[in-house]
C-alpha atoms as a PDB file:
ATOM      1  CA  UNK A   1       0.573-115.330 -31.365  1.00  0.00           C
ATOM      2  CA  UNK A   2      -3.303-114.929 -31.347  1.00  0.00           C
ATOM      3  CA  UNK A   3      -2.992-112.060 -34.149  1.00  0.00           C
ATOM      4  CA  UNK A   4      -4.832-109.797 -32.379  1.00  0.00           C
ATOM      5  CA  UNK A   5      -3.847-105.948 -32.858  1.00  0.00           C
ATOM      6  CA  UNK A   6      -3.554-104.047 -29.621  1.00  0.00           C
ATOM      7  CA  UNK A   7      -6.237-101.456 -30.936  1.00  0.00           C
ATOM      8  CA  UNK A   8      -8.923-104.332 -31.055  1.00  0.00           C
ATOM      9  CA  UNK A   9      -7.486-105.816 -27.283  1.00  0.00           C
ATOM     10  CA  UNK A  10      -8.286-102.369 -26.228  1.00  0.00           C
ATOM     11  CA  UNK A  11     -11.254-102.045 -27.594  1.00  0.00           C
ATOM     12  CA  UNK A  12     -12.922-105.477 -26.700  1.00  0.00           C
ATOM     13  CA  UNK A  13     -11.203-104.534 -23.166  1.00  0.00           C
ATOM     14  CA  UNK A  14     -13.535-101.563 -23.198  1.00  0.00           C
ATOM     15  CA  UNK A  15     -16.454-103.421 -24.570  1.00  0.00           C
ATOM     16  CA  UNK A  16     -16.333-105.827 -21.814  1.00  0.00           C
ATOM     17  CA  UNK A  17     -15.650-103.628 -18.779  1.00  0.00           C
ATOM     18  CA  UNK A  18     -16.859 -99.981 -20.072  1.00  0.00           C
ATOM     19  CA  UNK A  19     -13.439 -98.760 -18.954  1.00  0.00           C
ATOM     20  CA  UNK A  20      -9.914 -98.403 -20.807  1.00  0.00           C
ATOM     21  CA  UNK A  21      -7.321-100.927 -18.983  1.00  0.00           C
ATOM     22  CA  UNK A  22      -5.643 -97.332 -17.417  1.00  0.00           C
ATOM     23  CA  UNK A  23      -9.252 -96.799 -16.167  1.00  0.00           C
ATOM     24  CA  UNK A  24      -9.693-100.061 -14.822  1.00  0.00           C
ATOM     25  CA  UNK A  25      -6.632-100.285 -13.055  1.00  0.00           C
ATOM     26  CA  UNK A  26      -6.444 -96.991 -11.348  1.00  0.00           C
ATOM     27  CA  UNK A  27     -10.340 -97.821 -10.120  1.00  0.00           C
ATOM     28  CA  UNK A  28      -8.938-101.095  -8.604  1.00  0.00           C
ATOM     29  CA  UNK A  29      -6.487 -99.452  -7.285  1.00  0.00           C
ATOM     30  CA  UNK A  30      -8.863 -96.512  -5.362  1.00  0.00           C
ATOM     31  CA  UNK A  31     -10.990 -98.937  -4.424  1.00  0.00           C
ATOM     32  CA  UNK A  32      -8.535-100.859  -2.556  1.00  0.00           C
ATOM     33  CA  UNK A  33      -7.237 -97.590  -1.158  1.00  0.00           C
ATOM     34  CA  UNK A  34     -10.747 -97.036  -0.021  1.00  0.00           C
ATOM     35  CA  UNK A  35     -10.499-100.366   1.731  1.00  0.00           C
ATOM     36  CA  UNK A  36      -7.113 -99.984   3.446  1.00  0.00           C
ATOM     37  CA  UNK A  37      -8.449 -96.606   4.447  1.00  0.00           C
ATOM     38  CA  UNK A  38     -11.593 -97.624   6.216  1.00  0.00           C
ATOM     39  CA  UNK A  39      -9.893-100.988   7.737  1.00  0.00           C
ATOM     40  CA  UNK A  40      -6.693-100.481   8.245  1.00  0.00           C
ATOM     41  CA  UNK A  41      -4.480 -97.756  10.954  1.00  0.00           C
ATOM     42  CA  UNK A  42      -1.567 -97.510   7.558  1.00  0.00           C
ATOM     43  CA  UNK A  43      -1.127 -93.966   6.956  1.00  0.00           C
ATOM     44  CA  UNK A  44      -2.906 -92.799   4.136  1.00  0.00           C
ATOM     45  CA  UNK A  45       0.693 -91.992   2.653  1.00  0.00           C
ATOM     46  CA  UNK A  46       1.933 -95.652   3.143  1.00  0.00           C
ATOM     47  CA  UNK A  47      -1.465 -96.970   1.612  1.00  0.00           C
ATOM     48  CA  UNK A  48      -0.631 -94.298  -1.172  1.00  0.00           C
ATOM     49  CA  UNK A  49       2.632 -96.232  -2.346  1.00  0.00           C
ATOM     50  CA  UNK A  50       1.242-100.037  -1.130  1.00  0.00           C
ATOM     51  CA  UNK A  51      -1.825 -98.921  -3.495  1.00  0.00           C
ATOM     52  CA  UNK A  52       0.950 -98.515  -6.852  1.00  0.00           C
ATOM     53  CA  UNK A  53       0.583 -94.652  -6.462  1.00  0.00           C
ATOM     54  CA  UNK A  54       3.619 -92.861  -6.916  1.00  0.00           C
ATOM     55  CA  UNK A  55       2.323 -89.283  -6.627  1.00  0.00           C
ATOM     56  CA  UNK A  56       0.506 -88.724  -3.345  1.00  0.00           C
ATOM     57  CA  UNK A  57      -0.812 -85.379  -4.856  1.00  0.00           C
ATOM     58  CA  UNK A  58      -2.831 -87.396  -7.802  1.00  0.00           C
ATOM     59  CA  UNK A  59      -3.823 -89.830  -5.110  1.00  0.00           C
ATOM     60  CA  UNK A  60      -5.519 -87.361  -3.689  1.00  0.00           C
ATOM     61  CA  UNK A  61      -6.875 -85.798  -6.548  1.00  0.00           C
ATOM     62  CA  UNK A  62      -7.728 -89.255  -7.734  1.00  0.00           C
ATOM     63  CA  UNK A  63      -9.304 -90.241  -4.713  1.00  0.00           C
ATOM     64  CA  UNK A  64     -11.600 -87.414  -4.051  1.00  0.00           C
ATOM     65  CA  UNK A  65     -12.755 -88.092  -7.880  1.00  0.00           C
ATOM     66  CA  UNK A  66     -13.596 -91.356  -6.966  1.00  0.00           C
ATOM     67  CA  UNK A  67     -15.146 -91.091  -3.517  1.00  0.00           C
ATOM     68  CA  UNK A  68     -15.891 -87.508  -3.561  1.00  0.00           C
ATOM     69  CA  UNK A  69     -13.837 -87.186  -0.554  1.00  0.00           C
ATOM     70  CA  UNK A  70     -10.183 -86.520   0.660  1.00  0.00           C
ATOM     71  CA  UNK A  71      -8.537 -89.608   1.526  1.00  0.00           C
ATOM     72  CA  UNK A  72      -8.581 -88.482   5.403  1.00  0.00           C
ATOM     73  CA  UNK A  73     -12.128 -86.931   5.022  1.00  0.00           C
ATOM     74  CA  UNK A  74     -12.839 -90.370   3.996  1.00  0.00           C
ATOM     75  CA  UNK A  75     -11.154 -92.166   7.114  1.00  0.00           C
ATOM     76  CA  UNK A  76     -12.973 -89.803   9.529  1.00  0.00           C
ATOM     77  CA  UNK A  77     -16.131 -90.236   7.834  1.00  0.00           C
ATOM     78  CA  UNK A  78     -15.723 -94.510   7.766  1.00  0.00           C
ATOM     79  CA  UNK A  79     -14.299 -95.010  11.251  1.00  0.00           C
ATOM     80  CA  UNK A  80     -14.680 -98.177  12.846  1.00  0.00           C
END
């Protein structure tokens, strides 16, 4: 409708928030992991799936990427 290719979306999505949309989303994901695992008692697995992860081995992976620590490493280190 706007005649706008999906290469130039992507790249004025990029542009605008320094990240690819994949990028973006998986961050807002992990970061409301994060969230969920500091404030919450969920299991880390059941914040895995609420978070749109699938794969609870590249949540992990992902996770420690992000936060440079294991989602439970994280939860012991952010207790409340």
């Amino acid at each position: 409708m706007a005649f706008v290719s999906k290469s130039e979306v992507l790249r004025c999505f990029k542009n605008i928030t320094g990240q690819s949309p994949f990028e973006y989303l998986k961050n807002y994901r992990l970061r409301n992991a994060a969230y969920m695992i500091k404030n919450t008692s969920d299991s880390i697995n059941a914040i895995c799936g609420l978070c749109g992860f699938d794969d609870h081995s590249y949540f992990s992976k992902a996770f420690k990427a992000y936060s440079q620590l294991t989602p439970s490493q994280y939860r012991s280190k952010h207790k409340i």
